[in-house]
N, C-alpha and C. Protein backbone atom coordinates (compact mmCIF):
# COMPACT_ATOMS: atom_id res chain seq x y z
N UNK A 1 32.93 108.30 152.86
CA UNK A 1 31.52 108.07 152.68
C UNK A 1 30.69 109.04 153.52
N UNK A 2 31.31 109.04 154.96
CA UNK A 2 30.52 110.21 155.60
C UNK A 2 30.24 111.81 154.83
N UNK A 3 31.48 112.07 154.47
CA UNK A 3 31.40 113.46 153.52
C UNK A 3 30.40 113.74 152.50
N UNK A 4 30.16 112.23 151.87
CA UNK A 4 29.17 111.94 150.69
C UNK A 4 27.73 112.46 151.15
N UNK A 5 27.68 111.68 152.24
CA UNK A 5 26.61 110.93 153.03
C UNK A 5 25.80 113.02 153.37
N UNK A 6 26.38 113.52 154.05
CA UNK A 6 26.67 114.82 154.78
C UNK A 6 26.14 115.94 153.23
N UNK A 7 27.00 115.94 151.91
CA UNK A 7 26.83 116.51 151.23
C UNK A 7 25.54 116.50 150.63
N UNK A 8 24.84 115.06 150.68
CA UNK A 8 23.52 114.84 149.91
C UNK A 8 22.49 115.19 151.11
N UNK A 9 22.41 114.53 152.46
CA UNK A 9 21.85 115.90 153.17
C UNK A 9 21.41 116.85 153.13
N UNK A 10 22.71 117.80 152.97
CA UNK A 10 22.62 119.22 152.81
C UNK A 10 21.78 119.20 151.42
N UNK A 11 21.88 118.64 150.69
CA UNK A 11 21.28 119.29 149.05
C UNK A 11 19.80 118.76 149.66
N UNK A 12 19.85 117.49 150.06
CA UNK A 12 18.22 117.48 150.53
C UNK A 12 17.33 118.44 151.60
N UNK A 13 18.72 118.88 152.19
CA UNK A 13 17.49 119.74 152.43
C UNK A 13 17.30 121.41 152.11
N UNK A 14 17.61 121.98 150.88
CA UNK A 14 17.01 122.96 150.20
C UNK A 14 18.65 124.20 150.62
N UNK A 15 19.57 123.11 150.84
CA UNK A 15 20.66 124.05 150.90
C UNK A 15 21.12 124.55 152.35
N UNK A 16 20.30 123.81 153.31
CA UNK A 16 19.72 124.06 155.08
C UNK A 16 21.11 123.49 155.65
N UNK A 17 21.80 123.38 156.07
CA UNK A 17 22.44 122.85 157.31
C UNK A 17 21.68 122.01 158.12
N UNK A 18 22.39 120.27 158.38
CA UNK A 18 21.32 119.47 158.76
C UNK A 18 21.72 119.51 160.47
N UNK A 19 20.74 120.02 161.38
CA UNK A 19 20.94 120.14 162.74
C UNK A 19 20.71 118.80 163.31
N UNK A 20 22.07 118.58 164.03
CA UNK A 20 21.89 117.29 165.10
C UNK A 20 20.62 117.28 165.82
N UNK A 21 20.15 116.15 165.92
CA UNK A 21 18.67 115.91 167.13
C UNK A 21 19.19 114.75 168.30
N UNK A 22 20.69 114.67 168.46
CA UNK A 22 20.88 113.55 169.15
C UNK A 22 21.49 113.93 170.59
N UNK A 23 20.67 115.01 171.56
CA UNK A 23 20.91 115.84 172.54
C UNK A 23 20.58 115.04 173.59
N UNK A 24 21.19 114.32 174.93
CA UNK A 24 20.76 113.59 176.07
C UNK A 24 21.25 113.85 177.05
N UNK A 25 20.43 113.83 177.99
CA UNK A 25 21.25 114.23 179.34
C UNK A 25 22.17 113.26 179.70
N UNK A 26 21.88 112.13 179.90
CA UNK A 26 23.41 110.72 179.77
C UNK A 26 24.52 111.35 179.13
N UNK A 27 24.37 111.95 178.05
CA UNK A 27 25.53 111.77 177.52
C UNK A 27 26.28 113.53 177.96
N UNK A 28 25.23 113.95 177.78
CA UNK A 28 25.91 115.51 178.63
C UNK A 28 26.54 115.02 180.24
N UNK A 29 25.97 114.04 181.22
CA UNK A 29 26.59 114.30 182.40
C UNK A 29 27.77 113.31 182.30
N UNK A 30 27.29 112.29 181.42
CA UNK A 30 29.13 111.42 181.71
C UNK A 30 29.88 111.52 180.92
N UNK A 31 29.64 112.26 179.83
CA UNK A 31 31.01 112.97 179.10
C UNK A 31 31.36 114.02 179.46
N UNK A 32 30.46 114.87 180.00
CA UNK A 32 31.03 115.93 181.02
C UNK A 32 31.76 115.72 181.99
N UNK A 33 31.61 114.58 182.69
CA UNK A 33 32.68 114.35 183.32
C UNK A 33 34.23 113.72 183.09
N UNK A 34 34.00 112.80 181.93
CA UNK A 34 34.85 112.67 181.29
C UNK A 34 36.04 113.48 180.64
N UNK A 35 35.25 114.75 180.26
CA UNK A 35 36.19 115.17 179.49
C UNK A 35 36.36 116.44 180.52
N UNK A 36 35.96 116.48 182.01
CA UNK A 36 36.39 117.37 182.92
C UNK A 36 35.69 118.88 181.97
N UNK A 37 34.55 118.55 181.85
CA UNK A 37 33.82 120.03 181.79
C UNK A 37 33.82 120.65 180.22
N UNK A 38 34.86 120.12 179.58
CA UNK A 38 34.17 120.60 178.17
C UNK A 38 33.20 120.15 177.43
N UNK A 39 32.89 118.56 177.17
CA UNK A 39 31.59 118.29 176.49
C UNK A 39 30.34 119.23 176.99
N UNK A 40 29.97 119.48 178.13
CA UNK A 40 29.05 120.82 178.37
C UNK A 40 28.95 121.71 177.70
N UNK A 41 30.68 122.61 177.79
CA UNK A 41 30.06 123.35 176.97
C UNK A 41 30.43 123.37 175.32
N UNK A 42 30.39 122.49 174.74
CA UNK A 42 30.47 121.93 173.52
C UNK A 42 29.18 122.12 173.20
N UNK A 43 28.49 121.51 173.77
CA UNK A 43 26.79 121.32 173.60
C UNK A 43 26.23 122.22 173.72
N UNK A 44 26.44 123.34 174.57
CA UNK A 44 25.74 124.27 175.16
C UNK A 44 26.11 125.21 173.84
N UNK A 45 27.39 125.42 173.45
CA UNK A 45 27.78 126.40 172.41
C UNK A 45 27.05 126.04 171.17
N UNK A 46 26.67 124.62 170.93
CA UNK A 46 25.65 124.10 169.76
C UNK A 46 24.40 124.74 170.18
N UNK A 47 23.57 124.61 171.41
CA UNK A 47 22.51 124.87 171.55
C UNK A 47 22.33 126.61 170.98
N UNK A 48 23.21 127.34 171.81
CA UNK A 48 23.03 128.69 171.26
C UNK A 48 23.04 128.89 169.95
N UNK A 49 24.26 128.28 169.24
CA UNK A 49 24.25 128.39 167.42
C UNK A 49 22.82 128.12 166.86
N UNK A 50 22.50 127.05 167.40
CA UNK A 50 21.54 126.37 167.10
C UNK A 50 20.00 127.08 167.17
N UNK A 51 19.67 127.79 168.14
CA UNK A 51 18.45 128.46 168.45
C UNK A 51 18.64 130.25 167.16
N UNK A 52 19.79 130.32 166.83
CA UNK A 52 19.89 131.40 166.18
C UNK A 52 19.69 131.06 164.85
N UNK A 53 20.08 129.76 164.48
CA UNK A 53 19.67 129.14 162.95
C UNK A 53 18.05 129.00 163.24
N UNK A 54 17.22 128.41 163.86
CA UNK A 54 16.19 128.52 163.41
C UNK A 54 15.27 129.43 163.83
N UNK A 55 15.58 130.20 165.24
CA UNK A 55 14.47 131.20 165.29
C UNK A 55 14.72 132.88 164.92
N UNK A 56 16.49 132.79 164.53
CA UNK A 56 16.98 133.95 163.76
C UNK A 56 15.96 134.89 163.18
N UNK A 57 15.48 134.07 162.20
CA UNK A 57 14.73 134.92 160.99
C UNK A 57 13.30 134.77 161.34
N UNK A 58 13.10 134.57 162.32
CA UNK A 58 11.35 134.67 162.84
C UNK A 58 11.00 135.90 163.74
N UNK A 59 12.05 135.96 164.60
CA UNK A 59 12.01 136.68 165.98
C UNK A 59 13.05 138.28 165.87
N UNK A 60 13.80 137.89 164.90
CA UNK A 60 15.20 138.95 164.80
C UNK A 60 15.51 139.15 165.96
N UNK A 61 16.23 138.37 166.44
CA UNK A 61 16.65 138.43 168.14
C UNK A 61 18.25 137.54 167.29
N UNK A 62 19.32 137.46 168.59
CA UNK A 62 20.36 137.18 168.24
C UNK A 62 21.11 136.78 169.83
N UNK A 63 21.25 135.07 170.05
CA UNK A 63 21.46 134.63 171.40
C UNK A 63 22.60 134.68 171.56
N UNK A 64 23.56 135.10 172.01
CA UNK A 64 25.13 135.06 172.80
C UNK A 64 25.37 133.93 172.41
N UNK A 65 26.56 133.68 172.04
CA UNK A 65 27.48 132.56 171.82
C UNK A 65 27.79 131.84 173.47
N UNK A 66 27.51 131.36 173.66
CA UNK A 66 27.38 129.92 174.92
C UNK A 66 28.89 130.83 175.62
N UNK A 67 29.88 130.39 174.83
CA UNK A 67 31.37 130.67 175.11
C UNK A 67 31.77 131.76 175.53
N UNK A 68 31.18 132.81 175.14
CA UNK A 68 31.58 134.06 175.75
C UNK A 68 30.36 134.61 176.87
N UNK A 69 29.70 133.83 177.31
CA UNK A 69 28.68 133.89 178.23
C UNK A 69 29.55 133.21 179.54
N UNK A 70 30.39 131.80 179.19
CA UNK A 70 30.75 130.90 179.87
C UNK A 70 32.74 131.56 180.55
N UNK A 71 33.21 131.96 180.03
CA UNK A 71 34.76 132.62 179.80
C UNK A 71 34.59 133.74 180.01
N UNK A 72 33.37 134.70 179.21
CA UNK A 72 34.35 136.09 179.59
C UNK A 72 33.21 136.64 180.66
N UNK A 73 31.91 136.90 180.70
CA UNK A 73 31.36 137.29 180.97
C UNK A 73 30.54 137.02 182.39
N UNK A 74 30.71 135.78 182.63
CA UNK A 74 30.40 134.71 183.99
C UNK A 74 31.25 135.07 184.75
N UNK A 75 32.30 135.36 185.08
CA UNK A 75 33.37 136.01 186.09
C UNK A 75 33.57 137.40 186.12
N UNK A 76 33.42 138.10 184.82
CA UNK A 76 32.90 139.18 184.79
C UNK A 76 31.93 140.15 185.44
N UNK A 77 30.92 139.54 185.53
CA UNK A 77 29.93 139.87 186.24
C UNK A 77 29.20 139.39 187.40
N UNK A 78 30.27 138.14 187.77
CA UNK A 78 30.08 137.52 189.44
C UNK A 78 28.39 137.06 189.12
N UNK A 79 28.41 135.93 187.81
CA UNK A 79 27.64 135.05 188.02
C UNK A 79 26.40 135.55 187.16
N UNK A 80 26.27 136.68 187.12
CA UNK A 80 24.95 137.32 186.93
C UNK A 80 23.62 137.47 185.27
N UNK A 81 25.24 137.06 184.27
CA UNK A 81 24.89 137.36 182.66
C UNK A 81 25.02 135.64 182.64
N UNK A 82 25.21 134.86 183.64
CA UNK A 82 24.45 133.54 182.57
C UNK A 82 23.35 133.22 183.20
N UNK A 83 22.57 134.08 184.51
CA UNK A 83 21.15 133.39 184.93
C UNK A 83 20.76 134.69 183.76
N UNK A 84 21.05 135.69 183.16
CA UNK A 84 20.00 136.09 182.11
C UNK A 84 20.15 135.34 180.98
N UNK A 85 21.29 135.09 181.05
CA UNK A 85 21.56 133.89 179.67
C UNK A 85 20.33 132.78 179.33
N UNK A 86 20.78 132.33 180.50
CA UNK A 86 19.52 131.21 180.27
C UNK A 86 18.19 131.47 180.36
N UNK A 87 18.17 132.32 181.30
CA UNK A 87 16.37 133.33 181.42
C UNK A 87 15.92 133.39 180.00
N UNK A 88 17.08 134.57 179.33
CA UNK A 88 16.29 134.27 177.68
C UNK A 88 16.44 133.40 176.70
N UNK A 89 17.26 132.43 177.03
CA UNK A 89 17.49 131.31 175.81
C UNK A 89 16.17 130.91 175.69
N UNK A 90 15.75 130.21 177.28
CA UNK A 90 14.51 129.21 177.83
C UNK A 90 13.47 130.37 177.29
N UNK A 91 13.21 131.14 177.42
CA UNK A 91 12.14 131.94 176.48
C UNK A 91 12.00 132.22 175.29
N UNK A 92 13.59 132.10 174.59
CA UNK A 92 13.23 132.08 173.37
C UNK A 92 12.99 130.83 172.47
N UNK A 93 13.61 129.79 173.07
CA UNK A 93 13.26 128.66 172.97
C UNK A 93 11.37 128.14 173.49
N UNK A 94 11.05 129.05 174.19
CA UNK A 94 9.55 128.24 174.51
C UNK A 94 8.71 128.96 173.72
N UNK A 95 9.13 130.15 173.16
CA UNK A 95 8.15 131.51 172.38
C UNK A 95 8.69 130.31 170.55
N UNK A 96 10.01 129.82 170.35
CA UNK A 96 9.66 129.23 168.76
C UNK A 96 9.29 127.76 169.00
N UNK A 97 9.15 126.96 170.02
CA UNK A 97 8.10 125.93 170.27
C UNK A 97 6.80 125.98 170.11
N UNK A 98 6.34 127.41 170.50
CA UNK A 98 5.10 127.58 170.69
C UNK A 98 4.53 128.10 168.83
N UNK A 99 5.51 128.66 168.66
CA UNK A 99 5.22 129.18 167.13
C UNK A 99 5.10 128.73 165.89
N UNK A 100 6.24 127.32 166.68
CA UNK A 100 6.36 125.69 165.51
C UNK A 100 4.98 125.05 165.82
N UNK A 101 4.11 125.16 166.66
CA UNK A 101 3.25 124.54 167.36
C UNK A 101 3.76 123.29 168.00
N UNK A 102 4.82 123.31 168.54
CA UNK A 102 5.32 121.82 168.82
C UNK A 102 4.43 122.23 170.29
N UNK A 103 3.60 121.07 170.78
CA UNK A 103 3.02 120.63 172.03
C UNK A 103 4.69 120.22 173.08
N UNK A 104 5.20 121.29 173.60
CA UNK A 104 6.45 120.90 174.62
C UNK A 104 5.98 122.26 175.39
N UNK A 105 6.29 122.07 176.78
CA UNK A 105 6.13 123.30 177.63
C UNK A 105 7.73 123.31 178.29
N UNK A 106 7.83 124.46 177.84
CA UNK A 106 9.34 125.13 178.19
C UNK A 106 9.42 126.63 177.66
N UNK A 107 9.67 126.83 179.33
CA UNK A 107 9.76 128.68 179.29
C UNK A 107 10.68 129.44 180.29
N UNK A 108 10.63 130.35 180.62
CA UNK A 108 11.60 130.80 181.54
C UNK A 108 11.17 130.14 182.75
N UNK A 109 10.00 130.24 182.73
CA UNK A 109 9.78 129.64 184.22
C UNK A 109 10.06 127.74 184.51
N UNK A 110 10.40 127.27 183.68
CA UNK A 110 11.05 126.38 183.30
C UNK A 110 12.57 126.53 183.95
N UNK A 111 13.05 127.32 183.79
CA UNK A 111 14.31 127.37 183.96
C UNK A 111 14.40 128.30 185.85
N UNK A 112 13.49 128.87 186.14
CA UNK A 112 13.61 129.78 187.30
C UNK A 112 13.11 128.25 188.61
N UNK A 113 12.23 127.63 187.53
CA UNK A 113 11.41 126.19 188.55
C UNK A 113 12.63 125.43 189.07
N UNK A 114 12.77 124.72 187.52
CA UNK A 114 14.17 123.54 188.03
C UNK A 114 15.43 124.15 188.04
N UNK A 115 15.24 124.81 187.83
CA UNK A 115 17.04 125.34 187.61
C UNK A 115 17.69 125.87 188.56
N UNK A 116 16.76 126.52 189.19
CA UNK A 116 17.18 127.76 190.36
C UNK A 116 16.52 127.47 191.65
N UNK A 117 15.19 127.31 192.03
CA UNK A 117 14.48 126.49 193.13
C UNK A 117 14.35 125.44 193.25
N UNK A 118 14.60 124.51 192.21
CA UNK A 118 15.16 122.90 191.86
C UNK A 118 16.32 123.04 192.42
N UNK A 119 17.79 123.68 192.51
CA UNK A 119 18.66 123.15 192.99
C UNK A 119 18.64 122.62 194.61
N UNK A 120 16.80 123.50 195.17
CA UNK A 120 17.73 122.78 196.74
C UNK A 120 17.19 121.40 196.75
N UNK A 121 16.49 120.73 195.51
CA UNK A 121 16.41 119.43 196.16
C UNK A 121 17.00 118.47 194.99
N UNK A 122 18.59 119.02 194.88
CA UNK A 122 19.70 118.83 193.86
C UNK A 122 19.38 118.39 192.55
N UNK A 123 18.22 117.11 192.49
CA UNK A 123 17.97 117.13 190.97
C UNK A 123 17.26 117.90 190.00
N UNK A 124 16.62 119.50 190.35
CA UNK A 124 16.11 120.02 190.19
C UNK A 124 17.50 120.52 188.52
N UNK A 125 18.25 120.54 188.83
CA UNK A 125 19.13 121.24 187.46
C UNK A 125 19.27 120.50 186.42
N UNK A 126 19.01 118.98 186.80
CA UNK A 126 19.38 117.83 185.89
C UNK A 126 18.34 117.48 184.97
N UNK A 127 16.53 118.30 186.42
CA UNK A 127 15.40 118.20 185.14
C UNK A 127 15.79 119.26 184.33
N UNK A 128 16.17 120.21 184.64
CA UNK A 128 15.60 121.30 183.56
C UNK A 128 17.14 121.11 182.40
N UNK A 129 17.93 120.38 182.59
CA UNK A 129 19.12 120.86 181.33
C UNK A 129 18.52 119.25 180.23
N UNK A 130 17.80 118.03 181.12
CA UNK A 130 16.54 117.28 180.44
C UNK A 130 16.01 117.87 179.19
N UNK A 131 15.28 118.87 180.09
CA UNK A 131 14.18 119.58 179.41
C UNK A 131 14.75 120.82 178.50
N UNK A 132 15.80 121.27 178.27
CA UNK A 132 16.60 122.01 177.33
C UNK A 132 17.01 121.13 176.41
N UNK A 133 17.39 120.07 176.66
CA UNK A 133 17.82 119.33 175.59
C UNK A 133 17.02 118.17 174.81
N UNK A 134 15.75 118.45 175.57
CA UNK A 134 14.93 117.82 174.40
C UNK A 134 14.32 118.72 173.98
N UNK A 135 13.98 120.06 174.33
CA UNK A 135 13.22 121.06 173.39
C UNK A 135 14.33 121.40 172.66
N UNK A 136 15.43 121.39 172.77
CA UNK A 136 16.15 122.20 171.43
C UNK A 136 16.48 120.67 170.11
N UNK A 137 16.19 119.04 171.09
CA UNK A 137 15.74 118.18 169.82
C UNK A 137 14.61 118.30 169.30
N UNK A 138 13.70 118.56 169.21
CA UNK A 138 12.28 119.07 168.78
C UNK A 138 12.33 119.79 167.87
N UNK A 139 13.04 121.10 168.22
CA UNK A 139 13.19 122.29 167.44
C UNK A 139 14.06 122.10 166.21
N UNK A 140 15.24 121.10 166.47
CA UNK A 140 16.30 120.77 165.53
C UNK A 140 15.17 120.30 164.68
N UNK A 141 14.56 118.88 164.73
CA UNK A 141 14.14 117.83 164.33
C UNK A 141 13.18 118.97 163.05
N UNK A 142 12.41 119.47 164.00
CA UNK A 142 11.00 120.78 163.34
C UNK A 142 12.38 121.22 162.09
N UNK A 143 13.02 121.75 161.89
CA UNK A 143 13.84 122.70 161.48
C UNK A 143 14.37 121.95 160.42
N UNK A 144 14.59 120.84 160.47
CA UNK A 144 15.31 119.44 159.46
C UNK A 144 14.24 119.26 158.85
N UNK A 145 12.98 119.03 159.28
CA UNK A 145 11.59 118.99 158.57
C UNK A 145 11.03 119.75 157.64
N UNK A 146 10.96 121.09 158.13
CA UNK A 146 9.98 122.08 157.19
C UNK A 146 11.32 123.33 157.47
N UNK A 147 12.32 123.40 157.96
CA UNK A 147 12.75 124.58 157.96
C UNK A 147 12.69 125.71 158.51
């Protein structure tokens, strides 16, 4: 029935791929721990797919696959290609918020605030991966809507 369910979806919506909107920080930190670090980046590798399905064809920009940001390139470069990672996700994510007109504020400096000067008063990382994962439900949600 799910397959059914999934197939009529898709035809409803104009042939679109229907993007999950069910992104929470609960469930990112205690299945992350659960599953010892992969649900993270499970999610995280959705988020990137995910920002390339809908702001692909607006922006012609093209975001790194989560995974090879996370494996090859993070040890690679002693840390350095996932604070740009996220520098431009969080911008490209706040530049097609702003373009959907969705009323959400999230930008790089979003990510430089909580992410990076947020860590010294520790919950500072927990707002901002919050605030990533409800702007990229927004954006899903926008995207399931009008496309």
């Amino acid at each position: 029935m799910d397959q059914n369910y999934n197939q009529y979806q898709y035809a409803q919506q104009g042939g679109r791929e229907v993007l999950s909107t069910n992104f929470s920080l609960l469930k990112f930190f205690f299945l992350g721990i659960i599953t010892l670090g992969i649900y993270p980046i499970v999610i995280m590798s959705k988020v990137s797919v995910y920002i390339n399905i809908i702001a692909g064809r607006y922006d012609g920009r093209k975001t790194m696959h989560y995974c090879l940001v996370f494996f090859l390139f993070s040890w690679l470069t002693l840390g350095i290609v996932p604070i740009v990672w996220y520098h431009k996700l969080s911008n490209r994510m706040g530049a097609e918020l702003q373009r959907r007109g969705i009323n959400y504020s999230f930008s790089a400096g979003t990510f430089w605030l909580w992410n990076v000067l947020g860590a010294i008063i520790i919950c500072g990382p927990f707002i901002y991966t919050h605030k990533l994962l409800t702007a990229m439900n927004l954006l899903a949600a926008d995207y399931n809507a009008r496309g």
